[in-house]
Protein backbone atom coordinates (compact mmCIF):
# COMPACT_ATOMS: atom_id res chain seq x y z
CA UNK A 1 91.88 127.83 46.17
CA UNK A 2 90.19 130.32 43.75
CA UNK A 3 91.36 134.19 43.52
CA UNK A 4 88.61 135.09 46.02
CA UNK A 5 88.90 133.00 48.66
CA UNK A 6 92.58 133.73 48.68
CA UNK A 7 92.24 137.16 49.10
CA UNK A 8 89.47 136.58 52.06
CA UNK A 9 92.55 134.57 53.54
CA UNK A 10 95.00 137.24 53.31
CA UNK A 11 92.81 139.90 54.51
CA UNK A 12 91.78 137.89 57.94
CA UNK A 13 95.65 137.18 58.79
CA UNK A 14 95.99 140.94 57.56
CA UNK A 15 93.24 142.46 59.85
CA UNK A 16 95.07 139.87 63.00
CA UNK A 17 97.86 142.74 62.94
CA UNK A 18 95.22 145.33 63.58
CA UNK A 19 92.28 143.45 65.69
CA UNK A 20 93.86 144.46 68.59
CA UNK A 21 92.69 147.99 69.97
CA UNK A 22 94.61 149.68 72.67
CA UNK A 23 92.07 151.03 75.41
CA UNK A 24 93.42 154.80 75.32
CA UNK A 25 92.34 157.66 77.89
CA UNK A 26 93.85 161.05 79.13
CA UNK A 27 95.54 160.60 82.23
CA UNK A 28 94.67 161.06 85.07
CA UNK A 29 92.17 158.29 84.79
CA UNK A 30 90.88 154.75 86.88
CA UNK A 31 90.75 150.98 85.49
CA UNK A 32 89.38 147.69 86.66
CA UNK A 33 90.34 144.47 84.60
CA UNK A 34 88.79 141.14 85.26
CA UNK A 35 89.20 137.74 83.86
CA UNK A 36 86.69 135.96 84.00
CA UNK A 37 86.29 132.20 83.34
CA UNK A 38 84.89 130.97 80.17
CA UNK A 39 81.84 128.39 81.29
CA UNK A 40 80.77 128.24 77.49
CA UNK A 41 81.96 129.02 73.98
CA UNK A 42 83.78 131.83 73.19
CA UNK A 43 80.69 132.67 70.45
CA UNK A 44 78.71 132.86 72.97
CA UNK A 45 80.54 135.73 75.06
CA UNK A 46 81.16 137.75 71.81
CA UNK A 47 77.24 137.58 71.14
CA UNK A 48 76.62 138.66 74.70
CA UNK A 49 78.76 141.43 74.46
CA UNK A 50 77.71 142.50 71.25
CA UNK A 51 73.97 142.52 72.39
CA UNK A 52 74.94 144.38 75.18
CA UNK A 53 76.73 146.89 72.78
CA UNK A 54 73.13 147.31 70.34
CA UNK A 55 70.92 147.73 73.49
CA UNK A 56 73.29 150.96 74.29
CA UNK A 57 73.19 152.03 70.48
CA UNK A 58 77.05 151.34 70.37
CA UNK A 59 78.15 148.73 67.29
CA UNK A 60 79.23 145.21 68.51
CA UNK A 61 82.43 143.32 67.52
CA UNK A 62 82.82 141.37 63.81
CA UNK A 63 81.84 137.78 62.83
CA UNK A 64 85.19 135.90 64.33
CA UNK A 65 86.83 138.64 66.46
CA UNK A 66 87.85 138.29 69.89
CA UNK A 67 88.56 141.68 70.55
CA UNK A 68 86.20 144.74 70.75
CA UNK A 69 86.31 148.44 72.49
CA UNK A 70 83.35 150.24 72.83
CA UNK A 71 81.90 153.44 75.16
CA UNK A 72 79.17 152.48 77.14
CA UNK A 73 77.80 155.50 79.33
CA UNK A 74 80.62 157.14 80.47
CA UNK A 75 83.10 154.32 80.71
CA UNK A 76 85.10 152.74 77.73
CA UNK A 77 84.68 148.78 78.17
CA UNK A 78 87.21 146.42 76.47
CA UNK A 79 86.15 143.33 75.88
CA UNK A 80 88.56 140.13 74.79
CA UNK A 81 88.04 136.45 74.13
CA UNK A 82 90.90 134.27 74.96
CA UNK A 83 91.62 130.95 74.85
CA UNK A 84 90.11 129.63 78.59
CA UNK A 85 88.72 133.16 79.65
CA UNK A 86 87.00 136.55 78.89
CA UNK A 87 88.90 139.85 79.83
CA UNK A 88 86.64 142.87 80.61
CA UNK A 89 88.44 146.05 81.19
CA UNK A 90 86.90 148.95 81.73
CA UNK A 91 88.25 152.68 81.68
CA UNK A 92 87.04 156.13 83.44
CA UNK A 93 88.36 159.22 83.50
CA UNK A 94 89.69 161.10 86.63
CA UNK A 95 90.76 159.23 89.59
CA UNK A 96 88.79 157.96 93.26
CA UNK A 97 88.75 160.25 96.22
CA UNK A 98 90.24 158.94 97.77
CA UNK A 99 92.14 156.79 95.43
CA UNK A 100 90.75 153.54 95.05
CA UNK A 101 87.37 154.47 96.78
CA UNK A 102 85.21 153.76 93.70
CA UNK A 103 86.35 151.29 91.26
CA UNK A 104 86.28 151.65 87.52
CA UNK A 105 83.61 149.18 87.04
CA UNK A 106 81.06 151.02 89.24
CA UNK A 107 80.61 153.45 86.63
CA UNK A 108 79.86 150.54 83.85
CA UNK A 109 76.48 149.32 83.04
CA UNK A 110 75.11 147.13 85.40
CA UNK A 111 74.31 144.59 82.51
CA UNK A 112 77.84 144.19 82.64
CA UNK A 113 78.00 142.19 85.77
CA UNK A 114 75.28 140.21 84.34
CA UNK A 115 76.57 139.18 80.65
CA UNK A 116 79.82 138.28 82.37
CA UNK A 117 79.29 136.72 85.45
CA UNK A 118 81.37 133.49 85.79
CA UNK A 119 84.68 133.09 87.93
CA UNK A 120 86.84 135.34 88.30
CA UNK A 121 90.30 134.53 87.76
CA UNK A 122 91.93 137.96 88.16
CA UNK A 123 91.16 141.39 89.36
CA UNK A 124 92.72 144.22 89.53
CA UNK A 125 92.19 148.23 89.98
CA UNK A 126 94.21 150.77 88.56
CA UNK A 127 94.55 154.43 89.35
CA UNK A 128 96.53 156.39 86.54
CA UNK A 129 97.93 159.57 87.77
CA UNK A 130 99.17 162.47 86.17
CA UNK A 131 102.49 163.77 88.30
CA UNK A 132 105.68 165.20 87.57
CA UNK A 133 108.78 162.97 88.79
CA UNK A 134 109.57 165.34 91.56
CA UNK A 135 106.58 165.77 92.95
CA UNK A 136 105.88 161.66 94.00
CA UNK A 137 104.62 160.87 97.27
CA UNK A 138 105.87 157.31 98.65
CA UNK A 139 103.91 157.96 101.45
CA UNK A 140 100.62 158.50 99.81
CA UNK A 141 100.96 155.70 97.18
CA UNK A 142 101.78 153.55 100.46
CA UNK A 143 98.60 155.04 102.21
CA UNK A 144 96.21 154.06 99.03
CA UNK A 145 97.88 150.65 98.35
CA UNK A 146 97.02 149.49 101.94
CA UNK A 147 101.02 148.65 102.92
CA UNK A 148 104.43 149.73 103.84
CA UNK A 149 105.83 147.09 101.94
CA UNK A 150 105.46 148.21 97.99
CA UNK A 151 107.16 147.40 95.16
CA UNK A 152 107.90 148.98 91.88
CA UNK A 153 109.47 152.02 90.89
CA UNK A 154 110.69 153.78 87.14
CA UNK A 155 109.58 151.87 83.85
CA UNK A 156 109.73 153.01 80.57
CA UNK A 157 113.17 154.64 80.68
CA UNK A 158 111.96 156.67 83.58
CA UNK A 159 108.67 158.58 81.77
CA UNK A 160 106.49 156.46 84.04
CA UNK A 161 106.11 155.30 87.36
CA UNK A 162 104.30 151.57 88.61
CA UNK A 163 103.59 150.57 91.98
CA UNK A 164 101.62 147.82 93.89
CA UNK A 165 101.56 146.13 96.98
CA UNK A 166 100.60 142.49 95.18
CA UNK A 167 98.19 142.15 98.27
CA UNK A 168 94.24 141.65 97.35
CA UNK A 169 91.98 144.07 99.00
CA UNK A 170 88.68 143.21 100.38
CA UNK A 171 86.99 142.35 96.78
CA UNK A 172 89.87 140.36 95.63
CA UNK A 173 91.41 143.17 93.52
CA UNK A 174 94.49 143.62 93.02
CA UNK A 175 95.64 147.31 93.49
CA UNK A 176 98.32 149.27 91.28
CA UNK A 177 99.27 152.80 91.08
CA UNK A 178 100.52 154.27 87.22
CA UNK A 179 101.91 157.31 87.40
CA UNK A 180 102.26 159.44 84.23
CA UNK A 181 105.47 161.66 83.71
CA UNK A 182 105.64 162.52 80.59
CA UNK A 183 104.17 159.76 78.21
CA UNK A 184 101.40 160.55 74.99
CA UNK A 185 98.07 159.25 75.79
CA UNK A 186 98.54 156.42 72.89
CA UNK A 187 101.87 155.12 75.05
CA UNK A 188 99.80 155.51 78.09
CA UNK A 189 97.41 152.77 77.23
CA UNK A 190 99.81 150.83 75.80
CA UNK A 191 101.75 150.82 78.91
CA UNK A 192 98.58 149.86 80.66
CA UNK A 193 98.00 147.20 78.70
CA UNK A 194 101.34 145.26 79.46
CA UNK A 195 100.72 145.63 82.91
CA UNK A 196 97.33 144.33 82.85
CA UNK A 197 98.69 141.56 80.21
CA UNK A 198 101.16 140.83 82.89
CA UNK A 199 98.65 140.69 85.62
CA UNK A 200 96.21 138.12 83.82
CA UNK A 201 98.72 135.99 82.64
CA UNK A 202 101.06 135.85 85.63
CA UNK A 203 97.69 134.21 87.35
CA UNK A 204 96.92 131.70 84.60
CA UNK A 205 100.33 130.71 84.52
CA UNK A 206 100.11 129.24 87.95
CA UNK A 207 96.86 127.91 87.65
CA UNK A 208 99.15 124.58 86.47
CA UNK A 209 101.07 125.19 90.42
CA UNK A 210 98.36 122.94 92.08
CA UNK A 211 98.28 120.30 89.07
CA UNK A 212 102.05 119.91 89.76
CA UNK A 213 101.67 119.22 93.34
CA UNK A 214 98.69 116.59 92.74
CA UNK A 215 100.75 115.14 89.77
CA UNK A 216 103.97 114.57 92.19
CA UNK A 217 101.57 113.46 94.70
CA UNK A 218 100.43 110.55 92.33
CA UNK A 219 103.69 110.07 90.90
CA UNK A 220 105.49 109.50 94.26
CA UNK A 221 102.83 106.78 94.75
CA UNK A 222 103.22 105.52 91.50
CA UNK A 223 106.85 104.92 92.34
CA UNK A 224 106.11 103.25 95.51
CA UNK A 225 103.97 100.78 93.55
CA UNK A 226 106.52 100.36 90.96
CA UNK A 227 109.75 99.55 93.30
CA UNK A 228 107.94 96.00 94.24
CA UNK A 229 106.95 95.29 91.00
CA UNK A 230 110.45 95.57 89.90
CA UNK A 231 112.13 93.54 92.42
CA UNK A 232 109.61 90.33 92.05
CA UNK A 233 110.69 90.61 88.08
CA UNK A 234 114.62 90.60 89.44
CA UNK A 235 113.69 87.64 91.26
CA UNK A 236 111.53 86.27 88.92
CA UNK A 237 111.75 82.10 87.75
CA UNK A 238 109.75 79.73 86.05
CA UNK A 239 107.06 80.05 89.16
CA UNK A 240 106.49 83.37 88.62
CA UNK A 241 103.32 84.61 87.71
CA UNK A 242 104.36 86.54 84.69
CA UNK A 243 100.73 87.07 83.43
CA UNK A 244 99.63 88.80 86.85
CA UNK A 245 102.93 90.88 87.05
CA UNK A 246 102.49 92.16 83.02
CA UNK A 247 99.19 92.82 84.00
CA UNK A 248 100.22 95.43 86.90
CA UNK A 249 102.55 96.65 84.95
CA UNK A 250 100.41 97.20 82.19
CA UNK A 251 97.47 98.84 84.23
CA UNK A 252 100.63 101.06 85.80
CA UNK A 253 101.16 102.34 82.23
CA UNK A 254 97.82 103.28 81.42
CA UNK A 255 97.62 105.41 84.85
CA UNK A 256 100.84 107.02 83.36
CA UNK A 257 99.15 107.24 80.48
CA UNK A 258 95.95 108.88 82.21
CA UNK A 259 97.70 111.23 84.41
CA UNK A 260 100.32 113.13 81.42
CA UNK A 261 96.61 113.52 79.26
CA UNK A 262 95.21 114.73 82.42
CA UNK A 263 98.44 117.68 82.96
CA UNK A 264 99.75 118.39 79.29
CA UNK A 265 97.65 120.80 78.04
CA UNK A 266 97.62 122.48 81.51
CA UNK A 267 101.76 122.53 81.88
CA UNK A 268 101.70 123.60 78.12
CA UNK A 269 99.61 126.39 79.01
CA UNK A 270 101.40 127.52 81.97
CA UNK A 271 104.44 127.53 80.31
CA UNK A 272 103.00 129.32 77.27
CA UNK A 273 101.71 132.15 79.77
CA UNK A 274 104.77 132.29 81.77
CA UNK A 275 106.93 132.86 78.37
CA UNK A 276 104.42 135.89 77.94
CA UNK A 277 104.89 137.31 81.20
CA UNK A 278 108.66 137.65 81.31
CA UNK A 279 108.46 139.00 77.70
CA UNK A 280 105.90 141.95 79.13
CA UNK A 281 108.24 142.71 82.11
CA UNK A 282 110.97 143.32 79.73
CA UNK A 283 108.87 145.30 77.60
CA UNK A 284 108.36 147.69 81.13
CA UNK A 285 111.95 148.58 80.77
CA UNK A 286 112.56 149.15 84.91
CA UNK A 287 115.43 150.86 86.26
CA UNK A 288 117.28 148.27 87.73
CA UNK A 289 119.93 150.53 89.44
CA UNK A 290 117.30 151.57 92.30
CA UNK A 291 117.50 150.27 95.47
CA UNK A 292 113.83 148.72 95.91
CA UNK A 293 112.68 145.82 95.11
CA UNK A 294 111.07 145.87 91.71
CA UNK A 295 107.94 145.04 90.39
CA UNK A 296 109.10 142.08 88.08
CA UNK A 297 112.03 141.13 90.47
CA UNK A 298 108.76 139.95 92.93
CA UNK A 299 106.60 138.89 90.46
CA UNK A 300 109.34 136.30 89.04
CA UNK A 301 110.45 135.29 92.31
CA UNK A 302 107.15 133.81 93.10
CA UNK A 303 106.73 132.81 89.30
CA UNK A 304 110.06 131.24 88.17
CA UNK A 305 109.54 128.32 90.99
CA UNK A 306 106.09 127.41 90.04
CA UNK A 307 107.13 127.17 86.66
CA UNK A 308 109.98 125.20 87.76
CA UNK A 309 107.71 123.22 89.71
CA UNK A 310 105.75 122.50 86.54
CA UNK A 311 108.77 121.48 84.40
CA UNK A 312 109.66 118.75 87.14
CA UNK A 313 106.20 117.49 87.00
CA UNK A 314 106.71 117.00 83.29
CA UNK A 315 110.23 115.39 83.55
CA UNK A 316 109.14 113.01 86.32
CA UNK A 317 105.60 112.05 84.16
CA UNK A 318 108.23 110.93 80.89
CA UNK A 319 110.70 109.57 83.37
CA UNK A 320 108.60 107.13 85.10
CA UNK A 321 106.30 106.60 81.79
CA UNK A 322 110.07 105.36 80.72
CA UNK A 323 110.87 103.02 83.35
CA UNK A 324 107.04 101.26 83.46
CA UNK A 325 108.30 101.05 79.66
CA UNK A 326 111.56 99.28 80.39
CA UNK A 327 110.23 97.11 82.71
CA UNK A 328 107.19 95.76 80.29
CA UNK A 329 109.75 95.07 77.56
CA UNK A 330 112.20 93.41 80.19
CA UNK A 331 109.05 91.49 81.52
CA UNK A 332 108.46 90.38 78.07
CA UNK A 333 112.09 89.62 77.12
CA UNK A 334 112.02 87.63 80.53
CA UNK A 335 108.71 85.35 79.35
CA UNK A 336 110.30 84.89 75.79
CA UNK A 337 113.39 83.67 77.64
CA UNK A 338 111.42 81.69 79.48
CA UNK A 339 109.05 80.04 76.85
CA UNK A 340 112.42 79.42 74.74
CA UNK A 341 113.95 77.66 77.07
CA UNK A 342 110.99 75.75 77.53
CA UNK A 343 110.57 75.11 73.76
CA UNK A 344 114.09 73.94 73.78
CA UNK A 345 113.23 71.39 76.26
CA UNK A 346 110.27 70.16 75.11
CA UNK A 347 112.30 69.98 71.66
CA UNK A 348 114.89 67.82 73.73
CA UNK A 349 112.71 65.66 75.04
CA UNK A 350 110.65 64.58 71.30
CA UNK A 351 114.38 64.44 70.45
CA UNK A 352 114.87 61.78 72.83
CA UNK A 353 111.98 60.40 71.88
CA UNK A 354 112.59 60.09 68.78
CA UNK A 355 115.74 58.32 69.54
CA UNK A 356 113.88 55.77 71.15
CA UNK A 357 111.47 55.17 68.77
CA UNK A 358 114.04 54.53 65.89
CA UNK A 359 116.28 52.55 68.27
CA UNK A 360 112.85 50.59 69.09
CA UNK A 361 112.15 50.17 65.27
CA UNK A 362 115.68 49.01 64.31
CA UNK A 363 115.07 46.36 67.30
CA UNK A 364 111.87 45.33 65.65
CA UNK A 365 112.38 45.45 61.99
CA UNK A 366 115.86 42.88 63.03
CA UNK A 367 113.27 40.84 64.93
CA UNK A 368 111.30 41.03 61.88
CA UNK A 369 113.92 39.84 59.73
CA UNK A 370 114.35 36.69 61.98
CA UNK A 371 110.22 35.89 61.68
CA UNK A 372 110.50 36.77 57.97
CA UNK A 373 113.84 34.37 57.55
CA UNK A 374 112.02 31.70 59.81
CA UNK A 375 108.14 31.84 57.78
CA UNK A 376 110.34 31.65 54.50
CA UNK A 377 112.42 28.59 55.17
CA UNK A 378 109.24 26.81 56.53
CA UNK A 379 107.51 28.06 53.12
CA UNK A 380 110.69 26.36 51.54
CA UNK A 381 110.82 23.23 53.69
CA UNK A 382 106.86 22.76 52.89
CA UNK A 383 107.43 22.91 49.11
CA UNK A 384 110.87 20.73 49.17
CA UNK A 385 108.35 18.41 51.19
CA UNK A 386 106.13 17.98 48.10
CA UNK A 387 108.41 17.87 45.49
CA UNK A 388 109.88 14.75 47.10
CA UNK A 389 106.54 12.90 47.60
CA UNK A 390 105.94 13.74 43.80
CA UNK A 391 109.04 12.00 43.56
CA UNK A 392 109.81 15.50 41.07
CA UNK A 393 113.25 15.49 43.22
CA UNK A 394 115.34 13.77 44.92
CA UNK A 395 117.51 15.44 47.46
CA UNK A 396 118.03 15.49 50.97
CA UNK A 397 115.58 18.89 52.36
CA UNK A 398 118.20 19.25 55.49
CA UNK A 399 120.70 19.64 53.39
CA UNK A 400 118.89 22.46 51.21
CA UNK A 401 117.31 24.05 54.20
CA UNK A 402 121.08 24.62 55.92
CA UNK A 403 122.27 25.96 52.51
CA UNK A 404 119.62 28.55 51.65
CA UNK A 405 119.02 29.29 55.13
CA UNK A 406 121.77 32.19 55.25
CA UNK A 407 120.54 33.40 51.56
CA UNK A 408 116.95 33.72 52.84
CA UNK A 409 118.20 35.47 55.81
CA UNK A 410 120.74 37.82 53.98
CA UNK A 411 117.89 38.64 51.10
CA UNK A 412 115.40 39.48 53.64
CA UNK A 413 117.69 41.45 55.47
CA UNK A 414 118.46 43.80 52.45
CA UNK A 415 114.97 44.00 51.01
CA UNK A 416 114.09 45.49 54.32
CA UNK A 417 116.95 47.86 54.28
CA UNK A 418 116.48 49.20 50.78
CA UNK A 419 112.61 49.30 51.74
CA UNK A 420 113.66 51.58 54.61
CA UNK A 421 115.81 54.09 52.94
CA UNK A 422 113.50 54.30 50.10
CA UNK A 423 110.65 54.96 52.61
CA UNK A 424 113.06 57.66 53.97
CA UNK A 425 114.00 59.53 51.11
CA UNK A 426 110.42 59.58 49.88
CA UNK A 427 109.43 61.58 53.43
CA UNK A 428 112.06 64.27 52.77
């Protein structure tokens, strides 16, 4: 890597640390944040947005960012580029009458709605207030959150107040009351931001709740398939029909197979999310020693299980990917028990065989030795025959015959023997 291109490297994972701007207003002030889902690249959002930015004379984001603030009209839009989603938040100052009554985004551009107009994931509305600690209203924050039942209370060692009713108004927004004590505008925002941070990601993390429930659906009928499967290869013998059974198996496996491809990336990203959550609660810094229920207390409660939920999901997908594994290698340790024995047999039986066929060949080459012995002697008798009618000798061929008769046979005998084990060492 040359000099240049090294310092273009250091000065993009430099400018990461600062590519994050903090949406900062005066309190008292109103904010709506959406989440939108991505249906495209995430090139193609930034391009929208910065488009959007020229045709109101305002300068767009940077080749490769995925964050941007700009003021368009009288409200200060936020726009960032996430992994699976787009986050528009937008900021204006002074608060509804009454609170709540007009949203944030009301005051935005209506090209806004346009550019960004896929599903929304999360919404939620945010009045900032400006109040003293002393001078808080339950019953008013109650009133404009739309329930009794609220939850919340001090954050940030007391200089702040957050409270919300985590019920969804008649948009689908999410309502939350800030309430300013005695924070700088710059800690403000920042404060804002982890709740909104908290907000988004809470609701992506359980975006992998209803993949868990369909993945424990399929598993538990997975498991149902896999219980016979296992029994027949406890039972099985030579009549089994190992071919159909590795075949099951091995179609059971790629399901497995299909279904953690199908969940990973969702469960990783759930988990990744939830991780981010609990690390923005604790970055609230709640008073825990109050007597209501607190903002993070509910939001875990519901979070913590479907996270939970999730991690089971995973354990049972590499458990039962496990035992379809076990069971094809004890399938296949079965057949090569099975095709050993029968080479063993079959290796028994051309022993046997074999057996036989020497037993049958000793039987034969004796018989052999007899015809041999027999075709000699007449070969003998015939040439004793002529000698004497030559009158070349004179003997009596009986007597000959019975004396060379055990030679021939003997000579024969060995000449077939040493023919044999010469024949024999020649094969090995």
């Amino acid at each position: 890597m040359s000099s240049s291109e090294s310092l273009v490297s250091r000065l993009q994972l430099n400018n990461e640390w600062h590519a994050r701007p903090v949406a900062t207003m005066p309190a008292p002030f109103r904010c709506t944040h959406q989440v939108i889902k991505r249906s495209g690249q995430a090139t193609e959002s930034r391009d929208a947005f910065t488009q959007l930015c020229a045709r109101h004379s305002q300068p767009g984001p940077s080749e490769g960012s995925r964050y941007h603030l700009a003021q368009l009209g009288s409200a200060l839009i936020k726009w960032e580029g996430h992994t699976e989603a787009d986050s528009i938040t937008c900021l204006v100052p002074g608060n509804g009458a009454p609170l709540f009554g007009e949203s944030a985004n009301q005051f935005a551009p209506n090209e806004v709605e346009t550019v960004f107009s896929g599903e929304l994931v999360c919404g939620v509305n945010v009045e900032v207030l400006k109040q003293s600690v002393d001078k808080l209203d339950m019953d008013f924050i109650r009133s404009s959150l739309g329930s009794n039942e609220i939850y919340g209370g001090p954050v940030v060692d007391g200089k702040a107040s957050l409270w919300t009713s985590f019920h969804l108004d008649a948009e689908g927004y999410c309502r939350i009351v800030l309430i300013d004590h005695s924070l700088p505008d710059t800690a403000v925002g920042r404060l804002l931001q982890r709740v909104l941070e908290t907000e988004s990601y809470r609701l992506m993390a359980v975006e992998g709740l209803p993949v868990a429930r369909m993945t424990m659906a399929e598993l538990n009928q997975l498991e149902k398939e896999l219980e016979p499967l296992m029994d027949e290869l406890m039972q099985s013998s030579d009549n089994t029909d190992h071919e159909s059974l590795f075949m099951k198996l091995s179609n059971m496996s790629a399901r497995m197979e299909h279904l953690a491809a199908e969940s990973s990336y969702r469960f990783a990203a759930s988990r990744a999310y939830s991780r981010i959550v609990e690390q923005r609660l604790a970055d609230l810094r709640e008073d825990t020693g109050l007597p209501q229920l607190r903002y993070s207390a509910y939001l875990l409660r519901t979070l913590q299980p479907a996270m939970r939920t999730c991690e089971a999901a995973e354990r049972r997908i590499e458990e039962l990917a496990q035992r379809v594994t076990r069971a094809i290698t004890l399938q296949s340790s079965v057949v090569d028990l099975i095709r050993t024995r029968q080479s063993h047999a079959m290796m028994k039986t051309m022993g046997d065989h074999s057996a036989t066929q020497i037993r049958l060949q000793q039987a034969v080459e004796g018989f052999s030795t007899f015809v041999i012995s027999y075709y000699a002697m007449g070969l003998l008798e015939i040439m004793l025959e002529a000698g004497i009618a030559a009158q070349l000798i004179d003997v009596n061929p009986k007597i000959v015959l019975g004396i060379t008769a055990p030679i021939v046979f003997f000579s024969v005998w060995g000449l077939t023997r040493w023919t044999r084990k010469r024949v024999t060492r020649s094969s090995k």
